[in-house]
PDB file of N, CA and C in Angstrom:
ATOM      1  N   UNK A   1       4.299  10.185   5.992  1.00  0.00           N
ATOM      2  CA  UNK A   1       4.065   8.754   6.134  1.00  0.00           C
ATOM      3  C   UNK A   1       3.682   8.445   7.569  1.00  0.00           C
ATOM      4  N   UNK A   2       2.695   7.571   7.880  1.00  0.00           N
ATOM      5  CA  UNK A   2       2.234   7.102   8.658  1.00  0.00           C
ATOM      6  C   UNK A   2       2.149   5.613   9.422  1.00  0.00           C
ATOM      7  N   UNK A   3       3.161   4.590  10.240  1.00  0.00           N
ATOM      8  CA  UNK A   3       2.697   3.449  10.229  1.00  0.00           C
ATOM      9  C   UNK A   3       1.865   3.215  11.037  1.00  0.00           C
ATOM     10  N   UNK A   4       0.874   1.858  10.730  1.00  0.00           N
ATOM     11  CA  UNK A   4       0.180   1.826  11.491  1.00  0.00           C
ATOM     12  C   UNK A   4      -0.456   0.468  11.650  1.00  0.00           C
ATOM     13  N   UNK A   5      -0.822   0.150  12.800  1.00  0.00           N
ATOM     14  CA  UNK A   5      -1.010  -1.176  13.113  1.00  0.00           C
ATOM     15  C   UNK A   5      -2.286  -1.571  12.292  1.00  0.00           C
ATOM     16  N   UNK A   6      -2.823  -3.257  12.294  1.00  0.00           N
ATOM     17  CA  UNK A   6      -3.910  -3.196  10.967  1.00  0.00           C
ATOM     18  C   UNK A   6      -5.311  -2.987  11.745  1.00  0.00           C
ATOM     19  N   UNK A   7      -5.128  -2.673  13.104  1.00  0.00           N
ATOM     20  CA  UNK A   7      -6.633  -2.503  13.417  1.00  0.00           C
ATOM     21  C   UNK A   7      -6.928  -0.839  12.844  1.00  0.00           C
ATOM     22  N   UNK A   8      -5.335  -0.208  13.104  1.00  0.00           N
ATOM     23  CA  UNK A   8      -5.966   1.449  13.104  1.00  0.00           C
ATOM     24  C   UNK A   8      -5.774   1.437  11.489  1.00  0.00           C
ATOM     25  N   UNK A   9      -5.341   0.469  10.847  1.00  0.00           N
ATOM     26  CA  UNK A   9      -4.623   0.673   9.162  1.00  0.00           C
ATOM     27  C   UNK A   9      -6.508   0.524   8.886  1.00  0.00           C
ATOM     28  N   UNK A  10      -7.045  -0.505   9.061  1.00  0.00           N
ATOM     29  CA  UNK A  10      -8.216  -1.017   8.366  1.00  0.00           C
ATOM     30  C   UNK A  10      -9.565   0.022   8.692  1.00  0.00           C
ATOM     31  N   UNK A  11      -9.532   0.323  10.398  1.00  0.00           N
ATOM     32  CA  UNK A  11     -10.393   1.333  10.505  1.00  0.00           C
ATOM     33  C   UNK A  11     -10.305   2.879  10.100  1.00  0.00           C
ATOM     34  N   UNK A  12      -9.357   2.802  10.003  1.00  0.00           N
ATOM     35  CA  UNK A  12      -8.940   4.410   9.309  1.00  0.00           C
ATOM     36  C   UNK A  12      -9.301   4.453   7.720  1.00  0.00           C
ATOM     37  N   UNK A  13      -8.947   3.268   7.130  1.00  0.00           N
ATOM     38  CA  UNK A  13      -9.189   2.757   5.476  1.00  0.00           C
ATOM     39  C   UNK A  13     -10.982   2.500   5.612  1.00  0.00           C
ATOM     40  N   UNK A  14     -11.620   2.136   6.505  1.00  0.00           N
ATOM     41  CA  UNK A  14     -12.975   1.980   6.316  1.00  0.00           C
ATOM     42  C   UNK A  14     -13.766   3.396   6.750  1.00  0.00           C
ATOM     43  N   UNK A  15     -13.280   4.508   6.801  1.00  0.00           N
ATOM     44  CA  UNK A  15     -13.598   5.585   7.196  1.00  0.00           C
ATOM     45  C   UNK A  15     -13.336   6.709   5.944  1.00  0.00           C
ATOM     46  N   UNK A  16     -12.615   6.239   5.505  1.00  0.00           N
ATOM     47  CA  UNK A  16     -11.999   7.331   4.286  1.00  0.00           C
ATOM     48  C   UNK A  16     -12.514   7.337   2.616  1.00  0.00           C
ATOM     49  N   UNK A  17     -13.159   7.784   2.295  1.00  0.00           N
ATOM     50  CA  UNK A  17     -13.959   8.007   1.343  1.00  0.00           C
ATOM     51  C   UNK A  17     -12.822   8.341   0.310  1.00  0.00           C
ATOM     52  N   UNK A  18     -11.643   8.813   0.544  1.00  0.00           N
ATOM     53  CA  UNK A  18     -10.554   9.245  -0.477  1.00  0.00           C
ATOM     54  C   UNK A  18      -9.834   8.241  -0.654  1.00  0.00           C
ATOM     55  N   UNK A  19      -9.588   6.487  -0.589  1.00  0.00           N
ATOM     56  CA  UNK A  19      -8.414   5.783   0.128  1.00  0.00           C
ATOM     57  C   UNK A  19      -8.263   5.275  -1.173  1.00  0.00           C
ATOM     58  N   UNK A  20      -7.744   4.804  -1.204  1.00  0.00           N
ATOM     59  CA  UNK A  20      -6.601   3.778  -2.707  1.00  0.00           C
ATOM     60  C   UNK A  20      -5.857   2.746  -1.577  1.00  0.00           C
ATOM     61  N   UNK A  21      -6.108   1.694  -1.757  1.00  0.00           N
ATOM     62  CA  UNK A  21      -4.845   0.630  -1.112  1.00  0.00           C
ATOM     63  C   UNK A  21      -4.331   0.321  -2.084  1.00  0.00           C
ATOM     64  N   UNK A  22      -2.754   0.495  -1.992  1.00  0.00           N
ATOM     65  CA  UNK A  22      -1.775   0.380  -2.710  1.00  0.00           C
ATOM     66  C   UNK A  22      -0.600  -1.207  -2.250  1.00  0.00           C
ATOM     67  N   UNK A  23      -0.986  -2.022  -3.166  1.00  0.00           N
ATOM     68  CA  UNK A  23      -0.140  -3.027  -2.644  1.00  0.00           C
ATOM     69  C   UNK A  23       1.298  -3.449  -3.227  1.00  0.00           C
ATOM     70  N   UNK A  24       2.213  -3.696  -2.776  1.00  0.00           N
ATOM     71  CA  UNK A  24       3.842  -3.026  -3.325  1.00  0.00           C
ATOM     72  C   UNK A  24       4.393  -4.465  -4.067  1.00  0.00           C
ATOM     73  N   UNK A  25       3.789  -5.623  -3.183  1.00  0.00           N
ATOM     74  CA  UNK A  25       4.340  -6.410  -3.299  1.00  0.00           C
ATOM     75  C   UNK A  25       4.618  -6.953  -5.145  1.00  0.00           C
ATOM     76  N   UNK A  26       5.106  -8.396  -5.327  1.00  0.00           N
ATOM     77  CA  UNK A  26       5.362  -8.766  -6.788  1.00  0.00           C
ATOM     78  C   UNK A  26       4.423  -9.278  -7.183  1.00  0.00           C
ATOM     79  N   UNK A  27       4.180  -9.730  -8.571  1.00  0.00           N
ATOM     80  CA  UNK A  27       2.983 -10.434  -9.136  1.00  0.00           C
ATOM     81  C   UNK A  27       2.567 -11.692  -8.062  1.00  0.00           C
ATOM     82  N   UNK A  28       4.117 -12.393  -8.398  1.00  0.00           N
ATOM     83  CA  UNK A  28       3.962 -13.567  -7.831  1.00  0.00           C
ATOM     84  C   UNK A  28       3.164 -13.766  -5.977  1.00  0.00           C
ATOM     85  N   UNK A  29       3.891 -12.784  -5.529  1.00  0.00           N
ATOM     86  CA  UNK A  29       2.925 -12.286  -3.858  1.00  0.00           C
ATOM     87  C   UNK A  29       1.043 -12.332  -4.375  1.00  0.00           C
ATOM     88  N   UNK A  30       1.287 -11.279  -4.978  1.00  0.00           N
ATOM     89  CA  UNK A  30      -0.013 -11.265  -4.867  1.00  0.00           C
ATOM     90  C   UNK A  30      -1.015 -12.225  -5.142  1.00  0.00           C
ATOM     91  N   UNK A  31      -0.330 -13.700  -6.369  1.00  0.00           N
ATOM     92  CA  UNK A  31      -0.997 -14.509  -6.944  1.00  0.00           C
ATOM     93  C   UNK A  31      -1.662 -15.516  -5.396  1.00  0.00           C
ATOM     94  N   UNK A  32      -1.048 -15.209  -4.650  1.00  0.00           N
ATOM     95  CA  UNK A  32      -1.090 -15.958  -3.255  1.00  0.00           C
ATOM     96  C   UNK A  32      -2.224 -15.471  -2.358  1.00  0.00           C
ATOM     97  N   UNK A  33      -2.983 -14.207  -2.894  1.00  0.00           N
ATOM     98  CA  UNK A  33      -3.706 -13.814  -2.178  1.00  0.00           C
ATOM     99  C   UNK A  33      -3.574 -12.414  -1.517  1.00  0.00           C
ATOM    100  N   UNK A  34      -4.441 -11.575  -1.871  1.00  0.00           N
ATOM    101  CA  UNK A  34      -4.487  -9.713  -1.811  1.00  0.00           C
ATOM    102  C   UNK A  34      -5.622  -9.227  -0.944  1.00  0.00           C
ATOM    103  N   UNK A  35      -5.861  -8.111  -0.629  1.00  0.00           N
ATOM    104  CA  UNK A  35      -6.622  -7.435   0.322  1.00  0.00           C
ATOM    105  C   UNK A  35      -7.954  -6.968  -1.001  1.00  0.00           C
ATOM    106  N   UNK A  36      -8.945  -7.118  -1.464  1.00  0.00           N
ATOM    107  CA  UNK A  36      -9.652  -6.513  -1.960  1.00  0.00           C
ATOM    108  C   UNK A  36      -9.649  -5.298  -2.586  1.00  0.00           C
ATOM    109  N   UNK A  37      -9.790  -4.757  -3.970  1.00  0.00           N
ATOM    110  CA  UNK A  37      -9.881  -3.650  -4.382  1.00  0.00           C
ATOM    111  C   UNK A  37      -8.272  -2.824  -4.005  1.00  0.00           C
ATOM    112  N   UNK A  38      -7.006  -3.725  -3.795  1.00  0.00           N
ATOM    113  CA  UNK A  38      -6.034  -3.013  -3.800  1.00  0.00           C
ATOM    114  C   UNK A  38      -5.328  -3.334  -5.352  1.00  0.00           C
ATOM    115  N   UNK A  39      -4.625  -1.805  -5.851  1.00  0.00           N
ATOM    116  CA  UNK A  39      -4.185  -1.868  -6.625  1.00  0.00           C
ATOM    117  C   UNK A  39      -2.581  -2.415  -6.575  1.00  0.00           C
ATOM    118  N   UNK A  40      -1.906  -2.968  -7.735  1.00  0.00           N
ATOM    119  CA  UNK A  40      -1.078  -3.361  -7.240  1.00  0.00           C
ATOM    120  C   UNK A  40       0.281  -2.573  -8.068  1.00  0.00           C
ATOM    121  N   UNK A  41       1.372  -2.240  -7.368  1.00  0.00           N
ATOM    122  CA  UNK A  41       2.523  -1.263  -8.302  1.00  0.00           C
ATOM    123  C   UNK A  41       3.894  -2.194  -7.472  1.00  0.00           C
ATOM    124  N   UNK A  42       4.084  -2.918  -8.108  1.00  0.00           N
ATOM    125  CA  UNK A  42       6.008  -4.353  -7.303  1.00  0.00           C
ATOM    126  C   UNK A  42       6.534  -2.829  -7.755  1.00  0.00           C
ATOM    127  N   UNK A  43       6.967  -2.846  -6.003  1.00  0.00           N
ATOM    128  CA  UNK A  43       8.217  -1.582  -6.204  1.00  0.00           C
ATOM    129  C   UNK A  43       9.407  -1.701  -6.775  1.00  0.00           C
ATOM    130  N   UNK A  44       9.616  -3.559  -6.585  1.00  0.00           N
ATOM    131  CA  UNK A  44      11.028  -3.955  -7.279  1.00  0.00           C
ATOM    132  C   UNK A  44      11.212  -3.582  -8.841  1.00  0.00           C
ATOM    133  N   UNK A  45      10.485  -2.690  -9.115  1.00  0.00           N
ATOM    134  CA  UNK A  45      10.440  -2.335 -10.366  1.00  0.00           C
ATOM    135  C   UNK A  45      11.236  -0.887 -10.614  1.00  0.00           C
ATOM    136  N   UNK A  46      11.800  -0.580  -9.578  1.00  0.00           N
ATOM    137  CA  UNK A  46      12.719   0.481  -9.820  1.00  0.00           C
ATOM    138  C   UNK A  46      12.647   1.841 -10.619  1.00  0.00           C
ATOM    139  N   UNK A  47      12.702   2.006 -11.733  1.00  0.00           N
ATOM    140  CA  UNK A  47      12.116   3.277 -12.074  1.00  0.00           C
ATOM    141  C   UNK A  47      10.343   3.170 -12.566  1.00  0.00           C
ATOM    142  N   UNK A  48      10.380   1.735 -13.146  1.00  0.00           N
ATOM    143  CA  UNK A  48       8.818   1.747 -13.429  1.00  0.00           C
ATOM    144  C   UNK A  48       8.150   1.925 -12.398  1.00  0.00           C
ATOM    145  N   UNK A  49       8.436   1.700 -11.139  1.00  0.00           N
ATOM    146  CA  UNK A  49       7.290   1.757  -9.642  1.00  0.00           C
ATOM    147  C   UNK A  49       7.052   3.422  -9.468  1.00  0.00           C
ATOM    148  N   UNK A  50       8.306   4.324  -9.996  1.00  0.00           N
ATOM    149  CA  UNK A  50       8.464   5.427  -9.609  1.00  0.00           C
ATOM    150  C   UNK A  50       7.587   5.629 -10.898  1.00  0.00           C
ATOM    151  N   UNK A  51       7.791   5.006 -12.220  1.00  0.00           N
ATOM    152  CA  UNK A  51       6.358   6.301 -13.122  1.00  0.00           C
ATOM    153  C   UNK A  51       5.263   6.076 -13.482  1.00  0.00           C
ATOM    154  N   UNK A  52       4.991   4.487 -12.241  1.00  0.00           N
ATOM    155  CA  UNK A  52       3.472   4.409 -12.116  1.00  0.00           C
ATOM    156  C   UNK A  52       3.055   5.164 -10.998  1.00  0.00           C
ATOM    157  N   UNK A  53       3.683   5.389 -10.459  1.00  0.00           N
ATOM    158  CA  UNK A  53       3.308   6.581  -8.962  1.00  0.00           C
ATOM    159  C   UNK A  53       2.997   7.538 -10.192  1.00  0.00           C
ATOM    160  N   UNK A  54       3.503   7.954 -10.498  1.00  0.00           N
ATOM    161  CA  UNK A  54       3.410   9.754 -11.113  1.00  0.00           C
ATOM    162  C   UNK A  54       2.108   9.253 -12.075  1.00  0.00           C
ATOM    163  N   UNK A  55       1.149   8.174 -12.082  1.00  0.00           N
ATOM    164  CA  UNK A  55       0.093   7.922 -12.570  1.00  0.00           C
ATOM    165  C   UNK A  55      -1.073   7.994 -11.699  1.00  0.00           C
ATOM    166  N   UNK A  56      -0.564   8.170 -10.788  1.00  0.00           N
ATOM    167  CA  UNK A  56      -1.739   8.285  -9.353  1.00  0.00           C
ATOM    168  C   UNK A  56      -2.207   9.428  -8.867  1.00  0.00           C
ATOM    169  N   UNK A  57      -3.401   9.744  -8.305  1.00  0.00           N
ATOM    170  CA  UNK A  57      -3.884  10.834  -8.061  1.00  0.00           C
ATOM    171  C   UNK A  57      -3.461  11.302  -6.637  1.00  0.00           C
ATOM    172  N   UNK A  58      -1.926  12.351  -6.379  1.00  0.00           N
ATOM    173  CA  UNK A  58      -1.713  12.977  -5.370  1.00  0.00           C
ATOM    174  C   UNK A  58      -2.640  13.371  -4.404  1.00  0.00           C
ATOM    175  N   UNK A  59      -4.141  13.436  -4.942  1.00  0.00           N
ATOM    176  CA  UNK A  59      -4.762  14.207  -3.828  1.00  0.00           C
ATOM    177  C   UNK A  59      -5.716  13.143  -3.077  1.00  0.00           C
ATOM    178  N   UNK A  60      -5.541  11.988  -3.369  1.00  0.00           N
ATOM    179  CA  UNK A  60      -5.919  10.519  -2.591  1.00  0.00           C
ATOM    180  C   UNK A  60      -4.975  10.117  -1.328  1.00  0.00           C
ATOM    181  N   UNK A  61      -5.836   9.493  -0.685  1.00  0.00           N
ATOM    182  CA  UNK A  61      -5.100   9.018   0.239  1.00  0.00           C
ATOM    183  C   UNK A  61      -4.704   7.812   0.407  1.00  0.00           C
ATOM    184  N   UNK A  62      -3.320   7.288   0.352  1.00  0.00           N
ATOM    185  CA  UNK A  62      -2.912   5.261  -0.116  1.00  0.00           C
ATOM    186  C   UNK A  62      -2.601   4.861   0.774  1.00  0.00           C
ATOM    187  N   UNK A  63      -2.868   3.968   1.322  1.00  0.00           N
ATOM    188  CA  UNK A  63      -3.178   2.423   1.845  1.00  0.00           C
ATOM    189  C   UNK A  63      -1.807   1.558   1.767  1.00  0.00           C
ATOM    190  N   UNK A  64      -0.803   1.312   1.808  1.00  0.00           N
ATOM    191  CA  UNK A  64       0.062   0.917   1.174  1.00  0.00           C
ATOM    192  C   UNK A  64       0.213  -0.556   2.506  1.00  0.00           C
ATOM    193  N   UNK A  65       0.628  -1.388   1.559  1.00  0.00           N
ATOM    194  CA  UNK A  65       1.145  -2.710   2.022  1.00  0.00           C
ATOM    195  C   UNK A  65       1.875  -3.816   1.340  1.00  0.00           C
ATOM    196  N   UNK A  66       2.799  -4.641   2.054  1.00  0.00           N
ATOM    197  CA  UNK A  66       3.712  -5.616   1.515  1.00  0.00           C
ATOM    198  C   UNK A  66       3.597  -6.999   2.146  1.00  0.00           C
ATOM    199  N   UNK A  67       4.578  -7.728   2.117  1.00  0.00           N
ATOM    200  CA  UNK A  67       4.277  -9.066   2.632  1.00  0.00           C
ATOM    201  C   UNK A  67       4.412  -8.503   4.445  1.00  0.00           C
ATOM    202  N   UNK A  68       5.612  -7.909   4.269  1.00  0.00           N
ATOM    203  CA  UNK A  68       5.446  -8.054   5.868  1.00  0.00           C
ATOM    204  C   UNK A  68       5.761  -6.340   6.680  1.00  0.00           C
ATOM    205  N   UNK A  69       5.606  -5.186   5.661  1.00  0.00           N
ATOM    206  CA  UNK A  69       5.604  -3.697   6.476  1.00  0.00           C
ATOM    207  C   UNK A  69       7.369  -3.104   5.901  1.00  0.00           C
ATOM    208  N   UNK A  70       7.925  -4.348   5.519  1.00  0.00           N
ATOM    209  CA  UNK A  70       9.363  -3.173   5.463  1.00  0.00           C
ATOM    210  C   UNK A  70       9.403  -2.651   3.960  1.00  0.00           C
ATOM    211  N   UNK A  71       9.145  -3.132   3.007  1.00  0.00           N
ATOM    212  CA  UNK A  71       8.890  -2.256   1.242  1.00  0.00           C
ATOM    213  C   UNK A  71       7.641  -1.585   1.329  1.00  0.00           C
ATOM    214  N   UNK A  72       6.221  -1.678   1.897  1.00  0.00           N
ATOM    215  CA  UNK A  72       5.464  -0.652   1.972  1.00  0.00           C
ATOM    216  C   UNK A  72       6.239   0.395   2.929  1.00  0.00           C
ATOM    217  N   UNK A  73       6.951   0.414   4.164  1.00  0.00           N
ATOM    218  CA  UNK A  73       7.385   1.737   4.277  1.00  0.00           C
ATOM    219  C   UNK A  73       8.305   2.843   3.253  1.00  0.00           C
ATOM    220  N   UNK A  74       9.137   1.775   2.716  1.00  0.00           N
ATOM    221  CA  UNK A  74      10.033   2.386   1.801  1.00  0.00           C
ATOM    222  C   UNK A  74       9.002   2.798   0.370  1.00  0.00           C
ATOM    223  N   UNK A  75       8.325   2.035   0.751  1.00  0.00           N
ATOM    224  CA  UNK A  75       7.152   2.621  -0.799  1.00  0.00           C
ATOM    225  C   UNK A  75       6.421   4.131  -0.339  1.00  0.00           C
ATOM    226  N   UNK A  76       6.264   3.973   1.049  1.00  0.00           N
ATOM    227  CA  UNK A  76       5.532   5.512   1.286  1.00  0.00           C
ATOM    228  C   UNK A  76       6.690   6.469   1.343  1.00  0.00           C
ATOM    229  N   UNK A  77       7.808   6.523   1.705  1.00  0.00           N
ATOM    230  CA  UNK A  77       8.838   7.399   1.968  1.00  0.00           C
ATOM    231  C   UNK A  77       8.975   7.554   0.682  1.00  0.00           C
ATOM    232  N   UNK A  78       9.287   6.949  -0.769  1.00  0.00           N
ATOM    233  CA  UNK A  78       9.248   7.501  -1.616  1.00  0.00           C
ATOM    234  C   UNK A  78       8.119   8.359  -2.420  1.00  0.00           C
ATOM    235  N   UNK A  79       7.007   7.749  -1.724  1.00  0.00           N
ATOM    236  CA  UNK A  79       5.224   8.615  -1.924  1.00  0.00           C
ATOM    237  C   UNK A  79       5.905  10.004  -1.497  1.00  0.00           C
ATOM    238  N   UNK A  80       5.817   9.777   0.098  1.00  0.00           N
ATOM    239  CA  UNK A  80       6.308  11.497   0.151  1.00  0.00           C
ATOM    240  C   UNK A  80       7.292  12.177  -0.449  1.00  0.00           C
ATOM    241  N   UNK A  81       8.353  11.499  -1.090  1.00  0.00           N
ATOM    242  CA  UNK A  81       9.085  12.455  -1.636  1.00  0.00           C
ATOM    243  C   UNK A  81       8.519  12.780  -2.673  1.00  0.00           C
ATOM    244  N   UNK A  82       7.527  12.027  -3.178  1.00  0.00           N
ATOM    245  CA  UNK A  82       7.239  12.026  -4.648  1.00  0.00           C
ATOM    246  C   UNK A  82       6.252  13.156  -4.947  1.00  0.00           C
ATOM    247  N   UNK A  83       5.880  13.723  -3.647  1.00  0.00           N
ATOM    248  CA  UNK A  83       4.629  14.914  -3.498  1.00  0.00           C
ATOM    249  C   UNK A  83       3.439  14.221  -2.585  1.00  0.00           C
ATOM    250  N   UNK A  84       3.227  13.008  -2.698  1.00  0.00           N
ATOM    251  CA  UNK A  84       1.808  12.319  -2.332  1.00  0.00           C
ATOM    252  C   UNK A  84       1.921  12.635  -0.918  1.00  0.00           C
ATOM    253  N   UNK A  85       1.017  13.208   0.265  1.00  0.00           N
ATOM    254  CA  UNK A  85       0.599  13.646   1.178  1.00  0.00           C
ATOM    255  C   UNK A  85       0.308  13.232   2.208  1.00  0.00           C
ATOM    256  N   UNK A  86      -0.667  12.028   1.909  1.00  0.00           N
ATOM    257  CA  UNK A  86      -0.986  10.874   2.860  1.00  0.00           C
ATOM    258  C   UNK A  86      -1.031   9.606   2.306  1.00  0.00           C
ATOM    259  N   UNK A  87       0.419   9.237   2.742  1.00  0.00           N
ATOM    260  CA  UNK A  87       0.729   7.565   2.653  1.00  0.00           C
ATOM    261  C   UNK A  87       0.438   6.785   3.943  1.00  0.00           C
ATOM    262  N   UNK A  88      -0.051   5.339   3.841  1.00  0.00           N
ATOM    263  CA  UNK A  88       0.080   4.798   5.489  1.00  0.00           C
ATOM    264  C   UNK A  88       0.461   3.185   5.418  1.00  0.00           C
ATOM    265  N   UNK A  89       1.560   3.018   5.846  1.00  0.00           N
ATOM    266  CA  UNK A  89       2.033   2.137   5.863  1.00  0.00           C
ATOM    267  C   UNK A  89       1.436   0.920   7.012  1.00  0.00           C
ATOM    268  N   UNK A  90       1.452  -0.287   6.659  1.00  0.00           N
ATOM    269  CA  UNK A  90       0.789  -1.430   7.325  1.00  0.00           C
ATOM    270  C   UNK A  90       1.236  -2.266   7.854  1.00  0.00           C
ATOM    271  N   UNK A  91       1.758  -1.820   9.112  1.00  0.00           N
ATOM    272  CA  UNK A  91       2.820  -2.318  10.066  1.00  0.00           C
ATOM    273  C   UNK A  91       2.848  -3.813  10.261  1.00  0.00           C
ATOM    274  N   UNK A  92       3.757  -4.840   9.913  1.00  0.00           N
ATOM    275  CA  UNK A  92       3.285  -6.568   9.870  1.00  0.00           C
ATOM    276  C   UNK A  92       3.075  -6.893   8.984  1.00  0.00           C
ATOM    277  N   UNK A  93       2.427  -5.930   7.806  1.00  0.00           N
ATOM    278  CA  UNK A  93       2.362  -6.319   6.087  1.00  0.00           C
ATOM    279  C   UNK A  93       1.245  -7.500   6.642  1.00  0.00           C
ATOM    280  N   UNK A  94       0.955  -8.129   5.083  1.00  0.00           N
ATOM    281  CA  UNK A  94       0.193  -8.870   4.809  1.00  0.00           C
ATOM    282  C   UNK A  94       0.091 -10.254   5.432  1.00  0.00           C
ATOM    283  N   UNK A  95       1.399 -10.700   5.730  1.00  0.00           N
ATOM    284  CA  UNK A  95       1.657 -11.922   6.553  1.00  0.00           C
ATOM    285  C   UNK A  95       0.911 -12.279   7.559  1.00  0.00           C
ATOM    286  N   UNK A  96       0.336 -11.265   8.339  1.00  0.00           N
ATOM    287  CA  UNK A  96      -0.182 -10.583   9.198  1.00  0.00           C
ATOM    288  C   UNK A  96      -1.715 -10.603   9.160  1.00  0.00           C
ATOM    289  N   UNK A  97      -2.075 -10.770   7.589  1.00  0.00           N
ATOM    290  CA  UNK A  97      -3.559  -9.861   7.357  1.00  0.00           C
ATOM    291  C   UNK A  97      -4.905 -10.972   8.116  1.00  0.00           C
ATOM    292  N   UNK A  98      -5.525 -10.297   8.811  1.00  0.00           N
ATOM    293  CA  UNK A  98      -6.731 -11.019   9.405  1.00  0.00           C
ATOM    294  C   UNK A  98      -8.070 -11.169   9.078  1.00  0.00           C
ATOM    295  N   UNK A  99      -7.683  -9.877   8.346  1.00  0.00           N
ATOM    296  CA  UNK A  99      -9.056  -9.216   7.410  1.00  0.00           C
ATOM    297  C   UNK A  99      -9.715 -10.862   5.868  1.00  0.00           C
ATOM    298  N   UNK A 100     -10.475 -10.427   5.315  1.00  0.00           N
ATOM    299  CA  UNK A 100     -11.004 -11.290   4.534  1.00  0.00           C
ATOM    300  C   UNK A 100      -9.453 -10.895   3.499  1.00  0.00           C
ATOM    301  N   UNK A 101      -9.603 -12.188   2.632  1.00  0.00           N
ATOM    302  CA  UNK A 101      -8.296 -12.157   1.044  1.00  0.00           C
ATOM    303  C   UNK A 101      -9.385 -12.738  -0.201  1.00  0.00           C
ATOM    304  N   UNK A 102      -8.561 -12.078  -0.896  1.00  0.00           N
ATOM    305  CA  UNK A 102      -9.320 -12.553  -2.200  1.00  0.00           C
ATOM    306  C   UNK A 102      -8.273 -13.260  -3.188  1.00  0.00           C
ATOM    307  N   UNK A 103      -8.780 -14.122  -3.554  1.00  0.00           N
ATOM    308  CA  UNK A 103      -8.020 -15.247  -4.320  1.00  0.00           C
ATOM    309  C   UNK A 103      -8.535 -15.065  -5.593  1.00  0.00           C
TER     310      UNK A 103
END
């Protein structure tokens, strides 16, 4: 796992031809407005968050983000345990986001 601030989160994600952004947050978060083309898995979902991971392609690299950086880290720490390789967490979460949102 990797955190990382959103200038190096976004330029590193606009460089990577392998990336998946993975967004952790709940329905209701997201109804408020999401980062483009991120998929979305509410970790508060407890074992379901864990066997939609095991639906994802390990050999991608995820993008992960929350409202504000502390459940996307805990979402990548369980990535790595889970096998997944390169997780990167989005330090400030979405609260944060400067980038364009899609409604």
């Amino acid at each position: 796992m990797a955190d990382l601030y959103q200038d190096e989160w976004v330029s590193q994600l606009g460089n990577d031809d392998n990336a998946v952004i993975l967004d952790v947050r709940t329905p209701e978060e997201v109804e408020n407005g999401y980062i483009p083309n991120a998929k979305n898995i509410d970790i508060h979902l407890g074992q379901g968050f864990l066997d939609e991971l095991e639906k994802l392609d390990k050999t991608k690299n995820y993008y992960v983000y929350c409202r504000s950086g502390a459940r996307s880290a805990q979402a990548c720490a369980v990535m790595n345990n889970a096998g997944f390789e390169n997780a990167y967490n989005l330090l400030g979460g979405f609260m944060n986001w400067e980038g364009e949102i899609a409604e």
